[in-house]
PDB file of N, CA and C in Angstrom:
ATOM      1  N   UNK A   1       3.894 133.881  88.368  1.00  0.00           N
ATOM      2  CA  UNK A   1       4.586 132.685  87.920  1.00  0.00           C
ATOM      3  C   UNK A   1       5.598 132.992  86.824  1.00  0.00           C
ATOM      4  N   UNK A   2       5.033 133.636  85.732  1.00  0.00           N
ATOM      5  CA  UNK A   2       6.100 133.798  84.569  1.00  0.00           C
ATOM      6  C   UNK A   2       7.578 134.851  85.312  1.00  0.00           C
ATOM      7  N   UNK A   3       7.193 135.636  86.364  1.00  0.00           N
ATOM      8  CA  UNK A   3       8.284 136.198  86.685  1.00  0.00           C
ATOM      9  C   UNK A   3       9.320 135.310  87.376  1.00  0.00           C
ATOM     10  N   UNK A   4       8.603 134.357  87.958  1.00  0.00           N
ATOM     11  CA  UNK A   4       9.888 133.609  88.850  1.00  0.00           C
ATOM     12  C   UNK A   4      11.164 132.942  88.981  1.00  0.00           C
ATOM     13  N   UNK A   5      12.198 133.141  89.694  1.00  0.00           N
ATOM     14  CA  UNK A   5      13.169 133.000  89.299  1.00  0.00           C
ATOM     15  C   UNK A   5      13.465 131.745  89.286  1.00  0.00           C
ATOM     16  N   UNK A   6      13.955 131.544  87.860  1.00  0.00           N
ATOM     17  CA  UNK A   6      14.574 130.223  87.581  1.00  0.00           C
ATOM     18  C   UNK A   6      13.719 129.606  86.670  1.00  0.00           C
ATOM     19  N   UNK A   7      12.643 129.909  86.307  1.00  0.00           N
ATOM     20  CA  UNK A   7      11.969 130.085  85.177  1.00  0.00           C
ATOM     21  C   UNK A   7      12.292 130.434  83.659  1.00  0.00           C
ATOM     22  N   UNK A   8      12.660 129.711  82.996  1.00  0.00           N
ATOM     23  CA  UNK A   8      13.049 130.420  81.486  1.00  0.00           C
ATOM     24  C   UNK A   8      12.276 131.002  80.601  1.00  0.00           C
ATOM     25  N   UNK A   9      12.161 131.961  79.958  1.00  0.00           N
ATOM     26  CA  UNK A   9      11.267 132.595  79.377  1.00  0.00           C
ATOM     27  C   UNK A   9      10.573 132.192  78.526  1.00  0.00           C
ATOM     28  N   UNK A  10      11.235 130.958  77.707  1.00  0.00           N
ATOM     29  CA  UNK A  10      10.617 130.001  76.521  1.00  0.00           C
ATOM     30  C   UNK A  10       9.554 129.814  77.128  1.00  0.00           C
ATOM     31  N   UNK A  11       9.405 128.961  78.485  1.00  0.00           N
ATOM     32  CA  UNK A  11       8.696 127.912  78.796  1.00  0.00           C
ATOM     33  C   UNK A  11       7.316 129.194  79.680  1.00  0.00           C
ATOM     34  N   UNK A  12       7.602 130.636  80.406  1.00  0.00           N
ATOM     35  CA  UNK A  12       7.231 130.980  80.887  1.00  0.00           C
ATOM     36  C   UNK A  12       6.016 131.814  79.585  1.00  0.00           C
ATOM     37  N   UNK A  13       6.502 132.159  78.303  1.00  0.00           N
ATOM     38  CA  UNK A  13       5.880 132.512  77.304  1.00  0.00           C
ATOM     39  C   UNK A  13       4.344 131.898  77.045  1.00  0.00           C
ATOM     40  N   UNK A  14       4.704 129.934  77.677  1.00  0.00           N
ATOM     41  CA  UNK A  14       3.669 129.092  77.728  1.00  0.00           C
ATOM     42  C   UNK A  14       2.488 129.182  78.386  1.00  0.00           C
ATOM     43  N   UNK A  15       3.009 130.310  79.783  1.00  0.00           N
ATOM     44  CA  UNK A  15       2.180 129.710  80.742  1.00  0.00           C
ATOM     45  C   UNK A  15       0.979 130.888  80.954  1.00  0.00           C
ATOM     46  N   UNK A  16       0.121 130.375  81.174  1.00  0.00           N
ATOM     47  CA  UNK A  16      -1.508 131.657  81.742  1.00  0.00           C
ATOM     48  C   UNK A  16      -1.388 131.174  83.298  1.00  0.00           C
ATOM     49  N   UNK A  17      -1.489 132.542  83.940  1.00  0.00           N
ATOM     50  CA  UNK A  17      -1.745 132.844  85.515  1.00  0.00           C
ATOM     51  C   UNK A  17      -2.883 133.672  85.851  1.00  0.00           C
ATOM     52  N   UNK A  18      -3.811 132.994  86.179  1.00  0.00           N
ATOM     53  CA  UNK A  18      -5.350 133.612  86.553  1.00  0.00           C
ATOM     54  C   UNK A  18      -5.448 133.876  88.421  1.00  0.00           C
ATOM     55  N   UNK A  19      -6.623 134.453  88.409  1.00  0.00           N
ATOM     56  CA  UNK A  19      -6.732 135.075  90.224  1.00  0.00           C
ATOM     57  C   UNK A  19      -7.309 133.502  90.512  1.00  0.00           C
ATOM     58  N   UNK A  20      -6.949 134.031  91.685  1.00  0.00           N
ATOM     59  CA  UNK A  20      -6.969 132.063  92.594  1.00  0.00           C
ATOM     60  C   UNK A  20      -8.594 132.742  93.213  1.00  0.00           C
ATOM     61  N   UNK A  21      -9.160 131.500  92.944  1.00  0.00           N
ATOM     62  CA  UNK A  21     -10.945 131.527  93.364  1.00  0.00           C
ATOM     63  C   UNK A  21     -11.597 131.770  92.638  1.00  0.00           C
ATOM     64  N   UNK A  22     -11.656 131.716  91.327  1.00  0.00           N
ATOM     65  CA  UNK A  22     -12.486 132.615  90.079  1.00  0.00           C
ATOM     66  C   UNK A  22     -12.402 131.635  89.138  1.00  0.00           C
ATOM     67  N   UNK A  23     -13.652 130.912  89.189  1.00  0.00           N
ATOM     68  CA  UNK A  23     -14.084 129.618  87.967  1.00  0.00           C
ATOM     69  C   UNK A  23     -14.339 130.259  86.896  1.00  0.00           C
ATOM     70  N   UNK A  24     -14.716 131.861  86.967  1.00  0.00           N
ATOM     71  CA  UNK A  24     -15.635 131.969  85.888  1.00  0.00           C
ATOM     72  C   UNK A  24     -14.270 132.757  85.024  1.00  0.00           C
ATOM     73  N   UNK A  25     -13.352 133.233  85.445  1.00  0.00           N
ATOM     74  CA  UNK A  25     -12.188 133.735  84.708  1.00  0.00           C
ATOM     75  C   UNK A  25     -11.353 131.854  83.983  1.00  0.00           C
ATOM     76  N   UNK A  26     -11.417 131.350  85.137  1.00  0.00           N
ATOM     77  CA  UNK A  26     -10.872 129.946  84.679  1.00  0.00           C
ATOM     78  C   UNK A  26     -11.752 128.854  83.167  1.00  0.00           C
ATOM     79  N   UNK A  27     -12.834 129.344  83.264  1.00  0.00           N
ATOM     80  CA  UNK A  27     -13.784 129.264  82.292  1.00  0.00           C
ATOM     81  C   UNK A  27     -14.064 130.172  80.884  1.00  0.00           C
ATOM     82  N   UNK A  28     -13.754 131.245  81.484  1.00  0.00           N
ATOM     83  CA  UNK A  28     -13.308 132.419  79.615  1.00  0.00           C
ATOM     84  C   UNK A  28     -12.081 131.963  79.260  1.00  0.00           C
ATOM     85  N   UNK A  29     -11.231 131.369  79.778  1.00  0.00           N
ATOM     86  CA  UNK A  29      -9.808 131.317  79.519  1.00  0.00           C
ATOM     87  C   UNK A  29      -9.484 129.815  78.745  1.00  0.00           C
ATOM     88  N   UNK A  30      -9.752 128.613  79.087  1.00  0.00           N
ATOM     89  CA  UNK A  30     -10.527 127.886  78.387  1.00  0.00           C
ATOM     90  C   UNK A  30     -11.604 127.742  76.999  1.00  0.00           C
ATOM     91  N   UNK A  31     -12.471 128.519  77.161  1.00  0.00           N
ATOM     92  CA  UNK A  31     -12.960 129.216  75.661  1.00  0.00           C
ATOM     93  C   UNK A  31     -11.930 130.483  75.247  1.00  0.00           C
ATOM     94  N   UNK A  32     -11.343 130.713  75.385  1.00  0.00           N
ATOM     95  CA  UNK A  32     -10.378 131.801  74.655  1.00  0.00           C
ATOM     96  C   UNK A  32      -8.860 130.834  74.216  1.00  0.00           C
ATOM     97  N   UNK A  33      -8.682 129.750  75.116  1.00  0.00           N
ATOM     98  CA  UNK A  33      -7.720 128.717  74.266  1.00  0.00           C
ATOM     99  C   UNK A  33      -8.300 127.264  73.890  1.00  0.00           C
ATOM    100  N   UNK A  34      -9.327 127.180  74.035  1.00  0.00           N
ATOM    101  CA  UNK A  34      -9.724 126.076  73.195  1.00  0.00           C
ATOM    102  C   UNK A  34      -8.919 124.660  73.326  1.00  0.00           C
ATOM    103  N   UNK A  35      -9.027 123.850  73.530  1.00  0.00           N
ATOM    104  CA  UNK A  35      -7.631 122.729  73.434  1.00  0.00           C
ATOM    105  C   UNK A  35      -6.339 123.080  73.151  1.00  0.00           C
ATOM    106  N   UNK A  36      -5.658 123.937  74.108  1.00  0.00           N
ATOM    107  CA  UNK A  36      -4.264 124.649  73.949  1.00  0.00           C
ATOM    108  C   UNK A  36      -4.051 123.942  75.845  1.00  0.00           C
ATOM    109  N   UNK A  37      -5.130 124.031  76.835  1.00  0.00           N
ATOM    110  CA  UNK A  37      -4.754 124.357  77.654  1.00  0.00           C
ATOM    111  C   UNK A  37      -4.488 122.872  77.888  1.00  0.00           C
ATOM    112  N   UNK A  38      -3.206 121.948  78.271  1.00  0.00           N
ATOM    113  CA  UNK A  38      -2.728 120.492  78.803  1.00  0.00           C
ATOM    114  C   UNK A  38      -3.226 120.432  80.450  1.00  0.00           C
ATOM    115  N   UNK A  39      -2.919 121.650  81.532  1.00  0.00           N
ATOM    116  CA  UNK A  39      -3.014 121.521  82.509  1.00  0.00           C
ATOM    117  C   UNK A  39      -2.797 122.089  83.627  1.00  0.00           C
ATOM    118  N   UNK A  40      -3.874 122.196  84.571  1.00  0.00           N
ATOM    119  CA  UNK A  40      -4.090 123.556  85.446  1.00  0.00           C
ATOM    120  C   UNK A  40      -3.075 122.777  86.854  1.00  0.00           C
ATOM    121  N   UNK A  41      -2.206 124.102  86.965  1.00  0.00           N
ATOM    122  CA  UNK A  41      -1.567 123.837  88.106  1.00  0.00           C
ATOM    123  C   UNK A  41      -1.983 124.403  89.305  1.00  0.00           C
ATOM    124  N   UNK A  42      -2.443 123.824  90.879  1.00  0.00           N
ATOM    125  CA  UNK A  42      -2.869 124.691  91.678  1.00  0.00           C
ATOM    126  C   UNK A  42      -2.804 124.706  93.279  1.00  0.00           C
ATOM    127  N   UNK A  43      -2.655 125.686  94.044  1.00  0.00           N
ATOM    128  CA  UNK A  43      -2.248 125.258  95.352  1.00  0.00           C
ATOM    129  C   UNK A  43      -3.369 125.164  95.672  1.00  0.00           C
ATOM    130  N   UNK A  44      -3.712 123.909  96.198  1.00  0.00           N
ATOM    131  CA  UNK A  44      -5.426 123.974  97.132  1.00  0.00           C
ATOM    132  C   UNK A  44      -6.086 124.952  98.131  1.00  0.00           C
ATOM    133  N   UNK A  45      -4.888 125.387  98.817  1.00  0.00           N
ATOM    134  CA  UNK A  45      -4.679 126.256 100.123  1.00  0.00           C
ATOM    135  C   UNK A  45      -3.720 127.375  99.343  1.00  0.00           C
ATOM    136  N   UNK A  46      -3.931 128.553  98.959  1.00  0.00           N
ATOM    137  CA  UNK A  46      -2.899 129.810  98.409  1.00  0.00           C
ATOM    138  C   UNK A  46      -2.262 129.890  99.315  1.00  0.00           C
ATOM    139  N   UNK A  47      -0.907 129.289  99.826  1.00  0.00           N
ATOM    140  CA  UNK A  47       0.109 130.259 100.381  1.00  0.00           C
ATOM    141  C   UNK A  47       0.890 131.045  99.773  1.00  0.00           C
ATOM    142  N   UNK A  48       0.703 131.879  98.413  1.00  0.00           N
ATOM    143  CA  UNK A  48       2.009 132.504  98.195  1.00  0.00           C
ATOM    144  C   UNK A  48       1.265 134.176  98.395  1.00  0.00           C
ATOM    145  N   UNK A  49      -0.001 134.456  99.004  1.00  0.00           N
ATOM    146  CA  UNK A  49      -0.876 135.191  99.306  1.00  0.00           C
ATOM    147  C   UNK A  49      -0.974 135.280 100.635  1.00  0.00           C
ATOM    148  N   UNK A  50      -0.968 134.513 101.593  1.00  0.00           N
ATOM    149  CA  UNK A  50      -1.645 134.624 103.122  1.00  0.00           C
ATOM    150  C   UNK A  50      -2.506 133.220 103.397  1.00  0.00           C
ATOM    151  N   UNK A  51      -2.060 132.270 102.630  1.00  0.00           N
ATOM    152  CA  UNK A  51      -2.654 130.874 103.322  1.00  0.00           C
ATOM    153  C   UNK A  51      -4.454 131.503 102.939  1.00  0.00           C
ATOM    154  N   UNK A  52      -4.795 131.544 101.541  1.00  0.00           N
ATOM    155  CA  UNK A  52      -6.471 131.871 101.254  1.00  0.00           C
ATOM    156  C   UNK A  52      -7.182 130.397 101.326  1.00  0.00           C
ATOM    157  N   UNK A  53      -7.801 129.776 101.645  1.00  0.00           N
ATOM    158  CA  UNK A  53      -8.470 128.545 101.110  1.00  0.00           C
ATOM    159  C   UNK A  53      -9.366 128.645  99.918  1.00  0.00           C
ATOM    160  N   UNK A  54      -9.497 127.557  99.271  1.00  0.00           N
ATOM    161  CA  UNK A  54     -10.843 127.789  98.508  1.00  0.00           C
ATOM    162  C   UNK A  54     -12.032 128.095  98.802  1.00  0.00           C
ATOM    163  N   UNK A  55     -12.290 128.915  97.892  1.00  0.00           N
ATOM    164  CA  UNK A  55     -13.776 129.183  97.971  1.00  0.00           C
ATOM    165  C   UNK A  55     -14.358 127.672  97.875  1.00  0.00           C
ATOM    166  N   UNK A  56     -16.227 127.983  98.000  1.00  0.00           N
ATOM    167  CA  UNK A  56     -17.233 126.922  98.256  1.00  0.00           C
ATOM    168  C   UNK A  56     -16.938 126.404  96.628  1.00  0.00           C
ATOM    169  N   UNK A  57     -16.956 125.456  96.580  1.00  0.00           N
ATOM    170  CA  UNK A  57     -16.904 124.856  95.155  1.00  0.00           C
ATOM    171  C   UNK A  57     -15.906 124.886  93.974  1.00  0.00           C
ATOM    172  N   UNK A  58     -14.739 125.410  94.330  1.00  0.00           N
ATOM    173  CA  UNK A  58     -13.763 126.115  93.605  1.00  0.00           C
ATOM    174  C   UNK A  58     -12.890 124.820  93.257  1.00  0.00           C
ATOM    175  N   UNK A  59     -12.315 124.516  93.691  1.00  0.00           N
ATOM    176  CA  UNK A  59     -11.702 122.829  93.708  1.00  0.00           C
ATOM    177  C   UNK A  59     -12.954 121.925  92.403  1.00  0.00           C
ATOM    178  N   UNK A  60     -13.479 121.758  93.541  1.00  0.00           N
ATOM    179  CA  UNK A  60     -14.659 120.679  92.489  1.00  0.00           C
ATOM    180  C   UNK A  60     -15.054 120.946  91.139  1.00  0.00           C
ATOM    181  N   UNK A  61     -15.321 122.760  90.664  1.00  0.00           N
ATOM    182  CA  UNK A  61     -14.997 123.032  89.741  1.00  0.00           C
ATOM    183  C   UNK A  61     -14.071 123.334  88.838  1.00  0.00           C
ATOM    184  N   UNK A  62     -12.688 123.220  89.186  1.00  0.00           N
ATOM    185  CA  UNK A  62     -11.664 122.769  88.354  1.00  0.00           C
ATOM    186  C   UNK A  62     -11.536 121.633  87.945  1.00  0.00           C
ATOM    187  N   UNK A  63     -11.733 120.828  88.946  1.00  0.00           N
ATOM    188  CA  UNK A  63     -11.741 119.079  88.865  1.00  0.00           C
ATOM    189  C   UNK A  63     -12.887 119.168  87.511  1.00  0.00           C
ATOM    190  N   UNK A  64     -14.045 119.789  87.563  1.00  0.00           N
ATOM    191  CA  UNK A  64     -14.400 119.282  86.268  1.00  0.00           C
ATOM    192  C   UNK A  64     -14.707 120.143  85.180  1.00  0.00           C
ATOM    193  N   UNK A  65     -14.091 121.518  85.204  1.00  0.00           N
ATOM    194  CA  UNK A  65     -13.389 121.915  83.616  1.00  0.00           C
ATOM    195  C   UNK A  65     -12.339 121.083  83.311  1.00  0.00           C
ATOM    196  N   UNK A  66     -11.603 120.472  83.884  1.00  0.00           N
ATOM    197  CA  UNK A  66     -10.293 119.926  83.722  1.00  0.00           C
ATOM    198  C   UNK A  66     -10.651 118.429  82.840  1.00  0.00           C
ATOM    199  N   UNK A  67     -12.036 117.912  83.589  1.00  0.00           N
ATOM    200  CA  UNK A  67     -12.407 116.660  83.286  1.00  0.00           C
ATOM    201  C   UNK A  67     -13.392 116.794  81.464  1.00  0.00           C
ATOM    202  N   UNK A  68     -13.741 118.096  81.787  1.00  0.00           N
ATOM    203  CA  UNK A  68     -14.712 118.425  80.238  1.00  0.00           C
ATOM    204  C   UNK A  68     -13.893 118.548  79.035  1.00  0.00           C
ATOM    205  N   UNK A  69     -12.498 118.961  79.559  1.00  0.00           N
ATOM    206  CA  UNK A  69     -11.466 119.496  78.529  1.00  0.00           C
ATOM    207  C   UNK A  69     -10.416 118.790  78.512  1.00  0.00           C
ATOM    208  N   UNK A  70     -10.382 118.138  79.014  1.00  0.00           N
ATOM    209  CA  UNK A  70      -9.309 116.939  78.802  1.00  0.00           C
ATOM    210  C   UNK A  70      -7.870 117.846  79.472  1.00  0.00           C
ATOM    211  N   UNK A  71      -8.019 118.457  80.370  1.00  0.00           N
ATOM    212  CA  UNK A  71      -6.777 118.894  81.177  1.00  0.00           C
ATOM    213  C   UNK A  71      -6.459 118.418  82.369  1.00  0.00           C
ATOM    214  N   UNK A  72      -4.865 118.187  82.708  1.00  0.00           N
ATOM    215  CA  UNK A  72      -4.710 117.428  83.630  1.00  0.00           C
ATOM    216  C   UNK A  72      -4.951 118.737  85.122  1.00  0.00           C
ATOM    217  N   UNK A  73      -5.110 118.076  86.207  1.00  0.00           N
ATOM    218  CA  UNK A  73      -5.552 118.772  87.475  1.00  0.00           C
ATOM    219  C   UNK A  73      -4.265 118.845  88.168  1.00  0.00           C
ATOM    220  N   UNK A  74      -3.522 119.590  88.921  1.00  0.00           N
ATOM    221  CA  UNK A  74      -2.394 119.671  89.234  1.00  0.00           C
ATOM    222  C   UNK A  74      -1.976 120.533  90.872  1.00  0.00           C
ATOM    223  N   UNK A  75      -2.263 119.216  91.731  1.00  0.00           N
ATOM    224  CA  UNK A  75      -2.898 119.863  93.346  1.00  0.00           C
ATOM    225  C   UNK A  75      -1.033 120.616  93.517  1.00  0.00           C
ATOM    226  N   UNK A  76      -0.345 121.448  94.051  1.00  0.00           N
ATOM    227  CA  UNK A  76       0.985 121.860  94.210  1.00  0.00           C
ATOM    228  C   UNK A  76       0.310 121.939  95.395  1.00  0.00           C
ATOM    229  N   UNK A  77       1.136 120.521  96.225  1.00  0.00           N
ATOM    230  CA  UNK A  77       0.976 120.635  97.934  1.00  0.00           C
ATOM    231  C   UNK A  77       2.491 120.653  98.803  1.00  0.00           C
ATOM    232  N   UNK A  78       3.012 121.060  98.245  1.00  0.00           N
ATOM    233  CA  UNK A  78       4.363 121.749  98.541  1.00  0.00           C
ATOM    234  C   UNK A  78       4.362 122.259  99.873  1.00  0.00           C
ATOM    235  N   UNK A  79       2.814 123.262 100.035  1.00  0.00           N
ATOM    236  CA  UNK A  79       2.954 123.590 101.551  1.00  0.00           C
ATOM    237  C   UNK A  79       2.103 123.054 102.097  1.00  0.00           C
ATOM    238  N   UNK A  80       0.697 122.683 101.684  1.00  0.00           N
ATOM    239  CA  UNK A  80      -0.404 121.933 102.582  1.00  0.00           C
ATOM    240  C   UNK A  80       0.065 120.662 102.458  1.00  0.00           C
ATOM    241  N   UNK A  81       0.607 119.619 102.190  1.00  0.00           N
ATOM    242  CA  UNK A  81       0.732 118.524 101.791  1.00  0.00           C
ATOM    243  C   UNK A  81       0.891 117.433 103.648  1.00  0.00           C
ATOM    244  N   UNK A  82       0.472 116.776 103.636  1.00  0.00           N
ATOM    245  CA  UNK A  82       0.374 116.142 105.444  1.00  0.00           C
ATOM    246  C   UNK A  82       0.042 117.435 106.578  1.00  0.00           C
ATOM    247  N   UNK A  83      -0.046 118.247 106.437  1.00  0.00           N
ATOM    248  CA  UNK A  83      -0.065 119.708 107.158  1.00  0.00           C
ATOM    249  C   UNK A  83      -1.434 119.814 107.143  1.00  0.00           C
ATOM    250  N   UNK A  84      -2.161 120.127 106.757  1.00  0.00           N
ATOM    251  CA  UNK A  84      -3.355 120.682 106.678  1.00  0.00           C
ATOM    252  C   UNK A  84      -4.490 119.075 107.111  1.00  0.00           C
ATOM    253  N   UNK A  85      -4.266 118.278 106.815  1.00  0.00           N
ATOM    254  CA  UNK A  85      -4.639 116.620 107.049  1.00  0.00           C
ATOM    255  C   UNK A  85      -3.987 115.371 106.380  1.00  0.00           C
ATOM    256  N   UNK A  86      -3.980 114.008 107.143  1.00  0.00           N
ATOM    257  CA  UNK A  86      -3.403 113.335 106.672  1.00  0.00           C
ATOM    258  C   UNK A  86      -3.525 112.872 105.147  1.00  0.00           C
ATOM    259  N   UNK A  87      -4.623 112.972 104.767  1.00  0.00           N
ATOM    260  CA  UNK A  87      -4.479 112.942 103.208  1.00  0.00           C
ATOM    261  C   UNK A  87      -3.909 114.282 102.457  1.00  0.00           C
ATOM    262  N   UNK A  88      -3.865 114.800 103.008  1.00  0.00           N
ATOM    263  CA  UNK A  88      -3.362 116.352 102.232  1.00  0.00           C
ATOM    264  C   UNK A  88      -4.242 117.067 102.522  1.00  0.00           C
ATOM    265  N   UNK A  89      -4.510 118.232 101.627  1.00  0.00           N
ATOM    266  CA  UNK A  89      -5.665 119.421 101.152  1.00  0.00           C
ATOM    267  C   UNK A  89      -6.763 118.350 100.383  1.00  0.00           C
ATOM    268  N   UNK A  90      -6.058 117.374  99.374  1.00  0.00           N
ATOM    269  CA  UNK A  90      -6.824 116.947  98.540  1.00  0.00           C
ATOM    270  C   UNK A  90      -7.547 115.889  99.608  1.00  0.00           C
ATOM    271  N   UNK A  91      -7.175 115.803 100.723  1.00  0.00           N
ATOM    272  CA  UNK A  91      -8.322 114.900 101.118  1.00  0.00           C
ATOM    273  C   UNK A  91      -8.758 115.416 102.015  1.00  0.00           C
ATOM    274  N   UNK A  92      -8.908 116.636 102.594  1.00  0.00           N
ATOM    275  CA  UNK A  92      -9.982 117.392 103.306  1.00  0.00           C
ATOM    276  C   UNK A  92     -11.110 118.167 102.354  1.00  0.00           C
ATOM    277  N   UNK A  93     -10.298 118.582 101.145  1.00  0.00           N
ATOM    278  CA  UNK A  93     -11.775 118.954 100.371  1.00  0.00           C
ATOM    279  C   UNK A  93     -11.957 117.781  99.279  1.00  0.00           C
ATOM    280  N   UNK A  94     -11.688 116.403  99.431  1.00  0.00           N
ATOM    281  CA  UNK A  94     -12.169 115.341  98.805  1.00  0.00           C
ATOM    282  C   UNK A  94     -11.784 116.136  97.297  1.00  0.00           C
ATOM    283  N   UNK A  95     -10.889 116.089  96.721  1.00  0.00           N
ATOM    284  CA  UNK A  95     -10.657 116.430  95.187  1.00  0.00           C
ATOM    285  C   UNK A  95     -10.081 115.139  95.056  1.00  0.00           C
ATOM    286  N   UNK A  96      -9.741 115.008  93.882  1.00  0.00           N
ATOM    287  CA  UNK A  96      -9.224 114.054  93.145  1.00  0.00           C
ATOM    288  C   UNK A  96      -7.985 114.279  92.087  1.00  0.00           C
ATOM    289  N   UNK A  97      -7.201 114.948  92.500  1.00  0.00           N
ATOM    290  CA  UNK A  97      -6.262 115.451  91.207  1.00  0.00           C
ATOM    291  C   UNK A  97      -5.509 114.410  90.289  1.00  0.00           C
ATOM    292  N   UNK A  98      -5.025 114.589  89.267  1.00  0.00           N
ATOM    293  CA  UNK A  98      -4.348 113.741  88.590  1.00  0.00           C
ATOM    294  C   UNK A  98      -3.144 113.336  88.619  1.00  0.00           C
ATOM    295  N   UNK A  99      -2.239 114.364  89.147  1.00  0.00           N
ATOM    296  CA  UNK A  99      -0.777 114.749  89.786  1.00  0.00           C
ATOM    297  C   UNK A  99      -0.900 115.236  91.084  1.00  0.00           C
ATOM    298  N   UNK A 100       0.215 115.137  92.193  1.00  0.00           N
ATOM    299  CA  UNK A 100       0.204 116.083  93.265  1.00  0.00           C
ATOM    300  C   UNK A 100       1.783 116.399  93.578  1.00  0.00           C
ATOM    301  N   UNK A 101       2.021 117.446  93.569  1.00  0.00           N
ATOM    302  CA  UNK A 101       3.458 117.958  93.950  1.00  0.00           C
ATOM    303  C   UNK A 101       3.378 118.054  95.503  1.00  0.00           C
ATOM    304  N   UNK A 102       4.693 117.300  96.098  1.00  0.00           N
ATOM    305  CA  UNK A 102       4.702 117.583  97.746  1.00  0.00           C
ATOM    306  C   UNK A 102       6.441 117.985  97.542  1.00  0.00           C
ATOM    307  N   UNK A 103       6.875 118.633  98.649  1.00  0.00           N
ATOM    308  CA  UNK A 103       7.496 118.546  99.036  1.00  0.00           C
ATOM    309  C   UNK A 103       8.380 117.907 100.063  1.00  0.00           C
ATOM    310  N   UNK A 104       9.497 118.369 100.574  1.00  0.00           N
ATOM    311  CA  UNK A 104      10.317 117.885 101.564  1.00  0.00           C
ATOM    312  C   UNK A 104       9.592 116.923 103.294  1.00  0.00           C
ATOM    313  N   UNK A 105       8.136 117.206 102.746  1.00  0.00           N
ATOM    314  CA  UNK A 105       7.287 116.879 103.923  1.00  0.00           C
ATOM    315  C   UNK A 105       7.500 115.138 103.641  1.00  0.00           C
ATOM    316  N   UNK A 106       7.822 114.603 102.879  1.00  0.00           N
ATOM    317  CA  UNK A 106       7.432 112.833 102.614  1.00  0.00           C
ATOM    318  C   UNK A 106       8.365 112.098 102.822  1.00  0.00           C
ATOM    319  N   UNK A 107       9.260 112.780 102.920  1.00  0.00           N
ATOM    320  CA  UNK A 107      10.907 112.467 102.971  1.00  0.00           C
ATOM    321  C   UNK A 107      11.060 111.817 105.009  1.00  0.00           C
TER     322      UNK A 107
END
């Protein structure tokens, strides 16, 4: 993420990028910023990898570090978004996010 283009470095300085499927890295990282972190951004379905899904419980447990810590949940359905089911990703694995990014799919 911080490398990507079109990204400014101010804002990229901001950001933490953890391995996709790993609560328990998403959980040291959280106790290592303490109320720093506003809000986890995340593709439900990894396509920038090979289309990974979530692991068993991986979703549900963001949904509630996010909910313990007062961080917003942030589904980026850019590519699963009507694709994967008519509610999205977020409504085949029943999450609840607070935001959802779609793309050109709504149009």
């Amino acid at each position: 993420m911080p490398s990507s283009a079109g990204v400014p470095a101010e804002i990229a300085q901001h950001t933490l990028s953890l391995p996709y499927n790993n609560l328990d890295v998403v959980l040291e990282c959280f106790r290592a910023h303490k109320g720093q972190i506003a809000a986890i951004i995340v593709e439900p379905v990894a396509g920038n990898m090979g289309c990974v899904p979530p692991a068993e419980g991986y979703l549900e447990g963001l949904r509630e570090l996010c909910d313990e810590q007062g961080a917003l949940l942030i589904l980026d359905e850019v590519m699963t978004g009507f694709r994967v089911s008519l509610g999205c990703a977020q409504g085949l694995y029943d999450i609840q996010p607070d935001l959802t990014t779609l793309g050109k799919i709504i149009g």
